[in-house]
PDB file of N, CA and C in Angstrom:
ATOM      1  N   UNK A   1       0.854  -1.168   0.000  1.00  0.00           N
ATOM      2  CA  UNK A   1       0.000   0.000   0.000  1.00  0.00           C
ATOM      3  C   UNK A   1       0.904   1.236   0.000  1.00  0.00           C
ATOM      4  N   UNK A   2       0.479   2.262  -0.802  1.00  0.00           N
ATOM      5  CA  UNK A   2       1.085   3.642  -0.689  1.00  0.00           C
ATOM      6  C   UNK A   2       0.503   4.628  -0.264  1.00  0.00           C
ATOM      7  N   UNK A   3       0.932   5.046   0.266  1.00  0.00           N
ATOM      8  CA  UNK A   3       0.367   6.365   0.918  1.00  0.00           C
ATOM      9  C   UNK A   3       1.412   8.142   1.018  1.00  0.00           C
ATOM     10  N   UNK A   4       0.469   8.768   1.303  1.00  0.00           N
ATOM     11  CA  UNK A   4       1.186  10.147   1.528  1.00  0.00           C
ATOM     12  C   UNK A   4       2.250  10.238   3.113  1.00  0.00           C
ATOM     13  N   UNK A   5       3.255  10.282   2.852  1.00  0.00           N
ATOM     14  CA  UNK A   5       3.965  10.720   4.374  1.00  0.00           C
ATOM     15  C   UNK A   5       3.490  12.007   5.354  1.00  0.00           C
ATOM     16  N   UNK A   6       3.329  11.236   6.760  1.00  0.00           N
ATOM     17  CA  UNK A   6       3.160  13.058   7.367  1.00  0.00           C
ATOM     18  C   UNK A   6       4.106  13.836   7.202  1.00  0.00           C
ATOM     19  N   UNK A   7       3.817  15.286   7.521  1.00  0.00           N
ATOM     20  CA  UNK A   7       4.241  16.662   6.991  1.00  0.00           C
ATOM     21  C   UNK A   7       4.544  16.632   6.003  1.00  0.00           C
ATOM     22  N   UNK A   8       3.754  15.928   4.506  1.00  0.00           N
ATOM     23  CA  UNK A   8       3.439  16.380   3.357  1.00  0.00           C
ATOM     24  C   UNK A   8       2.393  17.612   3.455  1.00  0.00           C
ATOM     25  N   UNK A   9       2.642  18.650   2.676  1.00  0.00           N
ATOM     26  CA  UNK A   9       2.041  19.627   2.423  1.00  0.00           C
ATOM     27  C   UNK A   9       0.619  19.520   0.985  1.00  0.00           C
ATOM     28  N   UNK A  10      -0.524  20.099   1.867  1.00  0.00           N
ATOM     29  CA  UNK A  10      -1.193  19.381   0.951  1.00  0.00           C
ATOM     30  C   UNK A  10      -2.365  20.746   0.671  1.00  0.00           C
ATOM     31  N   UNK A  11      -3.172  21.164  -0.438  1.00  0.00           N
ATOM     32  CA  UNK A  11      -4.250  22.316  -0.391  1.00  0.00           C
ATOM     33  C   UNK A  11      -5.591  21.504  -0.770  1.00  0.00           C
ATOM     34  N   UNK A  12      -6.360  21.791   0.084  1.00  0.00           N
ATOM     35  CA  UNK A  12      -7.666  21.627  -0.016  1.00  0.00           C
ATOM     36  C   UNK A  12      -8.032  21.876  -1.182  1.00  0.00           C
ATOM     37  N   UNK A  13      -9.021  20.949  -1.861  1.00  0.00           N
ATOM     38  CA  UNK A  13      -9.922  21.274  -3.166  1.00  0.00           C
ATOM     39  C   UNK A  13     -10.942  22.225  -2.863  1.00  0.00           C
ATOM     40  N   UNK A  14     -11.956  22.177  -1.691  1.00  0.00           N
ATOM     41  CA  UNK A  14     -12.607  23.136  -1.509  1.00  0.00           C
ATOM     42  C   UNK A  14     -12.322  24.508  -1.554  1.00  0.00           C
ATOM     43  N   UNK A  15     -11.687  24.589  -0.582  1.00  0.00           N
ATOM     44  CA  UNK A  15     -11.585  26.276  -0.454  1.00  0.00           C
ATOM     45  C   UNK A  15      -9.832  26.803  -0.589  1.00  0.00           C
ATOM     46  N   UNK A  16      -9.134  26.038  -1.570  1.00  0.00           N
ATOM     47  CA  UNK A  16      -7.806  26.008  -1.525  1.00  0.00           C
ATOM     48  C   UNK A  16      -6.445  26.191  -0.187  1.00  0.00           C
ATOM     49  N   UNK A  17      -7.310  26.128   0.660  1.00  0.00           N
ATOM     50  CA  UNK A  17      -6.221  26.266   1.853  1.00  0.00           C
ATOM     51  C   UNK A  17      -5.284  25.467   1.819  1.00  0.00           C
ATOM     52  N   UNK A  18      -3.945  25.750   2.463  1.00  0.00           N
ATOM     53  CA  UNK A  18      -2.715  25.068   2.401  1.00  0.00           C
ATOM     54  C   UNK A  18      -2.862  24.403   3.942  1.00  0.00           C
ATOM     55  N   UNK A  19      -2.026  22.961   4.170  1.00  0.00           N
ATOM     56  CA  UNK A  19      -2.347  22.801   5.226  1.00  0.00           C
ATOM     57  C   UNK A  19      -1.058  21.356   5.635  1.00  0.00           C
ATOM     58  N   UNK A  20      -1.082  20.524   6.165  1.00  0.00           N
ATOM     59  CA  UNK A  20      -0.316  19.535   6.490  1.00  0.00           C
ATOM     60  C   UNK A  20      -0.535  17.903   7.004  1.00  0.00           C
ATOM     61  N   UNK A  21      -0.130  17.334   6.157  1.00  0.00           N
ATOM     62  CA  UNK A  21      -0.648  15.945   6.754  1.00  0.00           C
ATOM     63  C   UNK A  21       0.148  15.558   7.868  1.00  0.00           C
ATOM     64  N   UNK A  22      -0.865  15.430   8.998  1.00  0.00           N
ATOM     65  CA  UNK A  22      -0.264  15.082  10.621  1.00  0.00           C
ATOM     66  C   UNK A  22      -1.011  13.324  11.305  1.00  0.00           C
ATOM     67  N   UNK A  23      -1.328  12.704  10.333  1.00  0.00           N
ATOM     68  CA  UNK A  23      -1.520  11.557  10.854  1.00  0.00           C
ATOM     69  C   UNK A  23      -2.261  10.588   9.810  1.00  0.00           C
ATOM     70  N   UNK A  24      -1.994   9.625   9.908  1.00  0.00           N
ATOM     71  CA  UNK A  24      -2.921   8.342   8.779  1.00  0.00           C
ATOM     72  C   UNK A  24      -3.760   7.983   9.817  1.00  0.00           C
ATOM     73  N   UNK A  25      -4.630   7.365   9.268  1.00  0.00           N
ATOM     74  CA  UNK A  25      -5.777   6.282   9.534  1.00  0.00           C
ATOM     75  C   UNK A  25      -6.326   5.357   8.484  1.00  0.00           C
ATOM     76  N   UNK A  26      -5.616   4.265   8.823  1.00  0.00           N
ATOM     77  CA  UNK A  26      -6.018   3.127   7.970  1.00  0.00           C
ATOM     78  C   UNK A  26      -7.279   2.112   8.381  1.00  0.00           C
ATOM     79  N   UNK A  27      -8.373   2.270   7.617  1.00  0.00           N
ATOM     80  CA  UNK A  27      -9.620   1.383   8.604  1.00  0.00           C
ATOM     81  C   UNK A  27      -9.933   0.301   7.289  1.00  0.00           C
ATOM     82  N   UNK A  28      -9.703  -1.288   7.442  1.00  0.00           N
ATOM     83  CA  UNK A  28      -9.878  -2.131   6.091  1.00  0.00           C
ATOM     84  C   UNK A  28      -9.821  -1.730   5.536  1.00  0.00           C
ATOM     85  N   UNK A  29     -10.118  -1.018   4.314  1.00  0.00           N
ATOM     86  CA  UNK A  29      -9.540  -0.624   2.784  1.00  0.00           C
ATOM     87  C   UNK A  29      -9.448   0.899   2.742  1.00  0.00           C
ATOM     88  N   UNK A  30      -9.793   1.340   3.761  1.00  0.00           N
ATOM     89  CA  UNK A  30     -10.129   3.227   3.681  1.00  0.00           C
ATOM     90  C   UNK A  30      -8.680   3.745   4.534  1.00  0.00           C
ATOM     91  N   UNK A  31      -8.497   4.685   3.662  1.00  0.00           N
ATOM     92  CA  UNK A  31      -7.455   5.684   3.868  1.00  0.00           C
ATOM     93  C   UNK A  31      -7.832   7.383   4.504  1.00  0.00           C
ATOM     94  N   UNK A  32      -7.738   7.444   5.677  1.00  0.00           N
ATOM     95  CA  UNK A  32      -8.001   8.880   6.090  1.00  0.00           C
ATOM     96  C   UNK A  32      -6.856   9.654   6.354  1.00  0.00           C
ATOM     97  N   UNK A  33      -6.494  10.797   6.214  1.00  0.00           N
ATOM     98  CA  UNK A  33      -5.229  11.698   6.298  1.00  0.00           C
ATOM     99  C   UNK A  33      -6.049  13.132   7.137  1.00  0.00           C
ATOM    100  N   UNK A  34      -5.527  12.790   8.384  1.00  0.00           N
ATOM    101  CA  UNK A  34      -5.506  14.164   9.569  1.00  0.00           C
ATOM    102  C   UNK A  34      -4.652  15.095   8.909  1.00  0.00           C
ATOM    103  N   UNK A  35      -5.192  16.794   8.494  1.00  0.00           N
ATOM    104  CA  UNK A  35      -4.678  17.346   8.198  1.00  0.00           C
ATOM    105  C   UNK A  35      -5.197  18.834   8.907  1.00  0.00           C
ATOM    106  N   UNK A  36      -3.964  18.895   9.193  1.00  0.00           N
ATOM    107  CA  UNK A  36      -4.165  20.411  10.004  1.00  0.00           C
ATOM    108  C   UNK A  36      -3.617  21.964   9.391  1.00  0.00           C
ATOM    109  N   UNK A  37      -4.557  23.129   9.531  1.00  0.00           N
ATOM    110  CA  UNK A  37      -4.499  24.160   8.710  1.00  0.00           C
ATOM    111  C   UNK A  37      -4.925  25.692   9.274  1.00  0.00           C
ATOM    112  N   UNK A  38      -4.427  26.715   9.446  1.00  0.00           N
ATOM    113  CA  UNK A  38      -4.990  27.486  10.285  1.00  0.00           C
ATOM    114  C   UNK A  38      -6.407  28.244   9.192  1.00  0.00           C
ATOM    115  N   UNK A  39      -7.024  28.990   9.741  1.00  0.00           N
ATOM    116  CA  UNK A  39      -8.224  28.811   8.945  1.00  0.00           C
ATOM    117  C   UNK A  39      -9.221  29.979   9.450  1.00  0.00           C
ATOM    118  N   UNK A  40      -8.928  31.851   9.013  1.00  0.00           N
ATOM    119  CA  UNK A  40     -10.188  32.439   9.740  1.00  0.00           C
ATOM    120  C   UNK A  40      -9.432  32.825  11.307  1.00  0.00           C
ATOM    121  N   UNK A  41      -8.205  32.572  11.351  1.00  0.00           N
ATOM    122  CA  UNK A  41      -7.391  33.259  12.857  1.00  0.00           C
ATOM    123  C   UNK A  41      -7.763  31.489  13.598  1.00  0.00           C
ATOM    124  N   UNK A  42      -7.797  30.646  13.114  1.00  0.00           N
ATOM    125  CA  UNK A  42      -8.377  29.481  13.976  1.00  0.00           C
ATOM    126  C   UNK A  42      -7.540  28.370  13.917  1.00  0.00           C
ATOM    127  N   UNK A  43      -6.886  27.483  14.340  1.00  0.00           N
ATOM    128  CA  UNK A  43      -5.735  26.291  14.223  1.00  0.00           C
ATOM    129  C   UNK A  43      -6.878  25.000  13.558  1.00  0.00           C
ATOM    130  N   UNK A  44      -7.242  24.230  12.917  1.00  0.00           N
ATOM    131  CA  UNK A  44      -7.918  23.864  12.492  1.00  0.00           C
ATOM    132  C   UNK A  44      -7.292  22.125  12.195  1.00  0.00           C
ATOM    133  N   UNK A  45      -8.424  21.174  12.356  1.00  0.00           N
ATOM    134  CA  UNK A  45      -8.062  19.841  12.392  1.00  0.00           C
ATOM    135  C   UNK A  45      -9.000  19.109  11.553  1.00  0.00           C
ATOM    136  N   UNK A  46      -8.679  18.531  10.659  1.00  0.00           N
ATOM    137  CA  UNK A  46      -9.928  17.170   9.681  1.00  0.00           C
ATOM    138  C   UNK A  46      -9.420  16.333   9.106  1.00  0.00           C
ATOM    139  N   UNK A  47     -10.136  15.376   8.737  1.00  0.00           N
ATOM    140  CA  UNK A  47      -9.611  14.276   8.674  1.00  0.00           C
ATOM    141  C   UNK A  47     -10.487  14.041   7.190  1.00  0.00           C
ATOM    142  N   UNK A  48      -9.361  14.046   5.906  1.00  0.00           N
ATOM    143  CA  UNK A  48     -10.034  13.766   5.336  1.00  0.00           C
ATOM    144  C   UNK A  48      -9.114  12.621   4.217  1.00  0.00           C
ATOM    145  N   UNK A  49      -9.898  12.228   3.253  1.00  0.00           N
ATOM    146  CA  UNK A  49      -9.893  11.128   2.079  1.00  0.00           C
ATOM    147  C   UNK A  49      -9.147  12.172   0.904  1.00  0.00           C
ATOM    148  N   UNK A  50      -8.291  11.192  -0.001  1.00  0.00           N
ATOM    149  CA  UNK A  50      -7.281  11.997  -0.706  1.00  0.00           C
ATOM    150  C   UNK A  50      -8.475  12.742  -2.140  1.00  0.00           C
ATOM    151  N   UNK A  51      -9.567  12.591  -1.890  1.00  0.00           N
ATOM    152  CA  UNK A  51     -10.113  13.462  -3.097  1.00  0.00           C
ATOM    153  C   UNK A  51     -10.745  14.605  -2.654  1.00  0.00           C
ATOM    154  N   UNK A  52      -9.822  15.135  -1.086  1.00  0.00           N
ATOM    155  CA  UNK A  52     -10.402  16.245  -0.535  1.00  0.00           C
ATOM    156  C   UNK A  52      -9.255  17.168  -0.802  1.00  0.00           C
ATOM    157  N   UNK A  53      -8.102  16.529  -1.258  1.00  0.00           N
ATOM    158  CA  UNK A  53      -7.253  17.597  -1.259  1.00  0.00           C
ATOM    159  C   UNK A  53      -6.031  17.316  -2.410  1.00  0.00           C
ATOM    160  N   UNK A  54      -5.153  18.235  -2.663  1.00  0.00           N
ATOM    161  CA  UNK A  54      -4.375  18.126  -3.582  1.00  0.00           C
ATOM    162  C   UNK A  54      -3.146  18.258  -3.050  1.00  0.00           C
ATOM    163  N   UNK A  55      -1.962  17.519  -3.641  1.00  0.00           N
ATOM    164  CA  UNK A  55      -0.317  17.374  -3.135  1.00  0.00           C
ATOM    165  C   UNK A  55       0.170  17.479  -4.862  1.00  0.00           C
ATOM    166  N   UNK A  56       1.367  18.488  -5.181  1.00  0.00           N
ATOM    167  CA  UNK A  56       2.209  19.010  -6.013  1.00  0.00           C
ATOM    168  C   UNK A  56       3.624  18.039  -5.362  1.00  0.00           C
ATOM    169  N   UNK A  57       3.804  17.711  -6.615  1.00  0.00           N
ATOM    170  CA  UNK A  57       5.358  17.127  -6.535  1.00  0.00           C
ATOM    171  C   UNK A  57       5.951  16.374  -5.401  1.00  0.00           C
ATOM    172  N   UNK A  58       5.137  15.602  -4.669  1.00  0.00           N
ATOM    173  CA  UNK A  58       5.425  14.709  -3.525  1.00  0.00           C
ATOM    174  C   UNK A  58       4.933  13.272  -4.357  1.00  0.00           C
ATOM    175  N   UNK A  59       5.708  12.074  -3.978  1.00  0.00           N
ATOM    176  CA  UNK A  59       5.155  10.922  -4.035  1.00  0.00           C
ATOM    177  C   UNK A  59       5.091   9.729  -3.030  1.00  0.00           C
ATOM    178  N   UNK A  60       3.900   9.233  -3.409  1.00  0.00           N
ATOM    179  CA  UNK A  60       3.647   8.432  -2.055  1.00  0.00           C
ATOM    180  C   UNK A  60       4.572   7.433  -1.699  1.00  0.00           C
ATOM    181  N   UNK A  61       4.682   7.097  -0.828  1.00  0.00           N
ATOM    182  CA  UNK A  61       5.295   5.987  -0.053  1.00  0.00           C
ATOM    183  C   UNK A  61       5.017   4.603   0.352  1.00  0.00           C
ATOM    184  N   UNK A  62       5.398   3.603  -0.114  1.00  0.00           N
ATOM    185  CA  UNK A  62       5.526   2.461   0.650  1.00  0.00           C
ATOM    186  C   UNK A  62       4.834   1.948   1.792  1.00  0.00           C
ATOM    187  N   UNK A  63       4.189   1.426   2.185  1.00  0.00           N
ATOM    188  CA  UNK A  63       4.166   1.097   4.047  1.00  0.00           C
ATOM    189  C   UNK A  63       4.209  -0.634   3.875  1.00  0.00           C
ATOM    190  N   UNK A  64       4.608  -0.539   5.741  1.00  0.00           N
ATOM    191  CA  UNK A  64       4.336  -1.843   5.685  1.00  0.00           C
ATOM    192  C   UNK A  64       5.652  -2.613   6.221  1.00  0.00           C
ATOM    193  N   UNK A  65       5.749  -4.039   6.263  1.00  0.00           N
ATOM    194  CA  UNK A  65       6.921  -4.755   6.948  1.00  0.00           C
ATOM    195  C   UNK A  65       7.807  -5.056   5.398  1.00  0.00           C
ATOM    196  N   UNK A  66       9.019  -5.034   5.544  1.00  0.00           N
ATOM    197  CA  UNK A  66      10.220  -5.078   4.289  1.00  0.00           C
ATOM    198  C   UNK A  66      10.655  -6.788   5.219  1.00  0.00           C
ATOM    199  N   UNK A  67      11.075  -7.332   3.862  1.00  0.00           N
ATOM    200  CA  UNK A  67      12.158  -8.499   3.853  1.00  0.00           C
ATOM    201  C   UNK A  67      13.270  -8.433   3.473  1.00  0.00           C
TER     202      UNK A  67
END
């Protein structure tokens, strides 16, 4: 499985905010990415699915146990 690394930098599709991936959540096949963003004077926290947001020139990563 691949995924985005935390403190990849990532902008919201909605409302283009810039913001940071600070945690995975892997639940059976679903991928959630905690991403935090200040927002309106406000520190701001969500957790969302990768068609909530957009990443420029980063590529995903690997996970998992190596042999």
């Amino acid at each position: 499985m691949k995924l985005y690394a935390c403190g990849t930098h990532v902008t919201t599709k909605l409302r283009k905010i810039e913001g940071m991936i600070t945690g995975i959540t892997i639940r059976f096949s679903a991928v959630a990415y905690e991403v935090k963003y200040f927002f309106d004077n406000d520190f701001k926290t969500e957790w969302m699915n990768e068609s909530e947001f957009e990443v420029t020139e980063v590529k995903k990563q690997s996970i998992g146990f190596y042999k």
